[in-house]
Protein backbone atom coordinates (compact mmCIF):
# COMPACT_ATOMS: atom_id res chain seq x y z
CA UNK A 1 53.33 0.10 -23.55
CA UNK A 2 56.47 1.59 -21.74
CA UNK A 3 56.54 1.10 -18.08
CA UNK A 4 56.81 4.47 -15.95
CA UNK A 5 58.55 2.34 -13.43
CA UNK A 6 61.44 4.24 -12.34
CA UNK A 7 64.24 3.98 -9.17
CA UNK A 8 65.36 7.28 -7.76
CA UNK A 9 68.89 6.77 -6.47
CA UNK A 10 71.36 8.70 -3.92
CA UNK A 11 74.27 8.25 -2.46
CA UNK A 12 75.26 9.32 0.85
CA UNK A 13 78.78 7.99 1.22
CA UNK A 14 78.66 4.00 1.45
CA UNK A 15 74.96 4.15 1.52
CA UNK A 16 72.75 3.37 -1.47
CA UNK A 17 69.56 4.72 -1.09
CA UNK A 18 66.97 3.34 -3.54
CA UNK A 19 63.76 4.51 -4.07
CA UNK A 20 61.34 2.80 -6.61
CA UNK A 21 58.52 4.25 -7.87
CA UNK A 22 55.40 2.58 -9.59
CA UNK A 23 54.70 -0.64 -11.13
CA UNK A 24 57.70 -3.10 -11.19
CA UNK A 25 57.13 -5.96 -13.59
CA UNK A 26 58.60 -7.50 -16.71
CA UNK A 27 58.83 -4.31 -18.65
CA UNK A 28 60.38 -2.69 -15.89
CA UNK A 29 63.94 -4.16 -15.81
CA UNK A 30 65.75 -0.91 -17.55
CA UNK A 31 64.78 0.69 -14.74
CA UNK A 32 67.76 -1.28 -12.88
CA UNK A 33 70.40 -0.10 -15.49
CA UNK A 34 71.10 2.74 -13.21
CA UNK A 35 71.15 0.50 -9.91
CA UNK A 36 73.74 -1.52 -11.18
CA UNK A 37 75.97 1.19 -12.68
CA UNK A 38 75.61 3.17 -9.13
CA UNK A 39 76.77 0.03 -7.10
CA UNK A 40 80.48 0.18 -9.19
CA UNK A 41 81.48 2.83 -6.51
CA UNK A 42 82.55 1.60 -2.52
CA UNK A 43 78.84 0.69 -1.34
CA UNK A 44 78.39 -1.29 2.47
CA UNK A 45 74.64 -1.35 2.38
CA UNK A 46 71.78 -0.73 0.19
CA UNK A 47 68.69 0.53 1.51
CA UNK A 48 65.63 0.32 -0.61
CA UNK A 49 61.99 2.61 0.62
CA UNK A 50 59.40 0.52 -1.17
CA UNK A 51 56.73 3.72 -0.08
CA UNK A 52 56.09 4.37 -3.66
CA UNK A 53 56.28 0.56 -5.41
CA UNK A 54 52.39 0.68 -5.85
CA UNK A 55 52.70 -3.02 -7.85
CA UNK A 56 54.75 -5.73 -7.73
CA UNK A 57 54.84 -9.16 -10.64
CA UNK A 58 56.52 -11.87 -9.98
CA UNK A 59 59.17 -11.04 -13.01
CA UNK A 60 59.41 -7.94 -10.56
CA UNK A 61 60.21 -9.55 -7.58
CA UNK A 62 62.93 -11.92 -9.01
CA UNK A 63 64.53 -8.75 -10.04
CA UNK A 64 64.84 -7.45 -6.68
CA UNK A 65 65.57 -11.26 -5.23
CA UNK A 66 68.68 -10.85 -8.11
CA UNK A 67 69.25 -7.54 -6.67
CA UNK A 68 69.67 -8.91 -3.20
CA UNK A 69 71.47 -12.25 -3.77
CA UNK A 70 74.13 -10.15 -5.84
CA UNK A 71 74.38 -7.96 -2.76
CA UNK A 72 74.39 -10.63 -0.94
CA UNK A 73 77.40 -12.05 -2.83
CA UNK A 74 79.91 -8.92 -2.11
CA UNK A 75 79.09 -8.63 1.35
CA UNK A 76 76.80 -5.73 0.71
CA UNK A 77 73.78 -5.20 3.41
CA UNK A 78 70.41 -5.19 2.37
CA UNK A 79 67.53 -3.45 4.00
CA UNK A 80 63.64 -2.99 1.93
CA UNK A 81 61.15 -1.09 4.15
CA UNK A 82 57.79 0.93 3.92
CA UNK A 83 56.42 -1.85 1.76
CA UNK A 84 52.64 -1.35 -0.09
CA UNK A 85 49.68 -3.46 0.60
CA UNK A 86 49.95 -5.22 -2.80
CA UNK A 87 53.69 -5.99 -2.60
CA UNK A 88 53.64 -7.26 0.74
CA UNK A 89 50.56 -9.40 -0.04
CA UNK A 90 53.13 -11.05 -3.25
CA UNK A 91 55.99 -11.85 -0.71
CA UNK A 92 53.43 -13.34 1.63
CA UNK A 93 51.67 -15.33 -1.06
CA UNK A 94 54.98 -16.30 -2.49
CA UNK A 95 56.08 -17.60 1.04
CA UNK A 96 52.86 -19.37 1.64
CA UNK A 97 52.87 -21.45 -1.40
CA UNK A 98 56.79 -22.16 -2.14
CA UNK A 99 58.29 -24.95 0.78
CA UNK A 100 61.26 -23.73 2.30
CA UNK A 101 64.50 -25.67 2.76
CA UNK A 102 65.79 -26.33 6.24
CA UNK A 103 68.78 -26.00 4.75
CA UNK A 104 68.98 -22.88 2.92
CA UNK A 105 71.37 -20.58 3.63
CA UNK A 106 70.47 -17.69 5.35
CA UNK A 107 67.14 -17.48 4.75
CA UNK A 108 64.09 -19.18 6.04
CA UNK A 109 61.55 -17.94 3.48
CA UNK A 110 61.72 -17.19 -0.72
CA UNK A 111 61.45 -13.89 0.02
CA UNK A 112 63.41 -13.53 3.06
CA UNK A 113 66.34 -11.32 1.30
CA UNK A 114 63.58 -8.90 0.88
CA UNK A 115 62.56 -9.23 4.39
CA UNK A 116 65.19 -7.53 6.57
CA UNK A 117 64.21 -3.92 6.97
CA UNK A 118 65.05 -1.09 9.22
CA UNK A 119 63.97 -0.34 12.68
CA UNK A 120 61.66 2.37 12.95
CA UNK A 121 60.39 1.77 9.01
CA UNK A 122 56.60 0.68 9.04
CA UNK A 123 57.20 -2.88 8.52
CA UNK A 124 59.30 -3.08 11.54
């Protein structure tokens, strides 16, 4: 069954704005086709309103751990806010069950990348 997973994207100058929509879980990673293609042009940070991600796999969230590692990689800052009941209660599940490293690099949790939000957003 297709996924009606879907990312809306805009650009205001070096920002990225991401919004996802729906269910994101293995059938969803087409949905990122556009994400990539969009981050070809000068981007500084990448801000990502999780308001409308009503359900989140685990295949899911290692796309948007991917997502933020590559960001991650090019010096590109990440922020995810406004995150759902059911997605939130995945990154805390996911942190409560997987050890963390001491030394990791700049993370203390699995899903720390996904973590760092804006002030003023509801996860705050």
């Amino acid at each position: 069954m297709p996924s009606d997973f879907h990312v809306t994207i805009r650009r205001y100058g070096p920002t990225l704005h991401l919004a996802p929509a729906g269910e994101l879980d293995i059938d969803s990673d087409h949905a990122f086709t556009p994400v990539w293609t969009a981050l070809t042009g000068p981007t500084t940070v990448v801000a990502c309103d999780m308001r409308r991600l009503t359900f989140l796999d685990a295949a899911g969230m290692e796309l948007l751990l991917d997502l933020a590692a590559h960001l991650d990689e090019r010096g590109i800052a990440f922020f995810a806010y406004n995150w759902q009941r059911q997605p939130m209660w995945l990154l805390d599940l996911i942190d409560r069950i997987t050890p963390t490293r001491s030394h990791a690099s700049n993370r203390s949790t699995p899903t720390g990348p996904l973590r760092r939000t804006l002030p003023g957003s509801l996860y705050a």
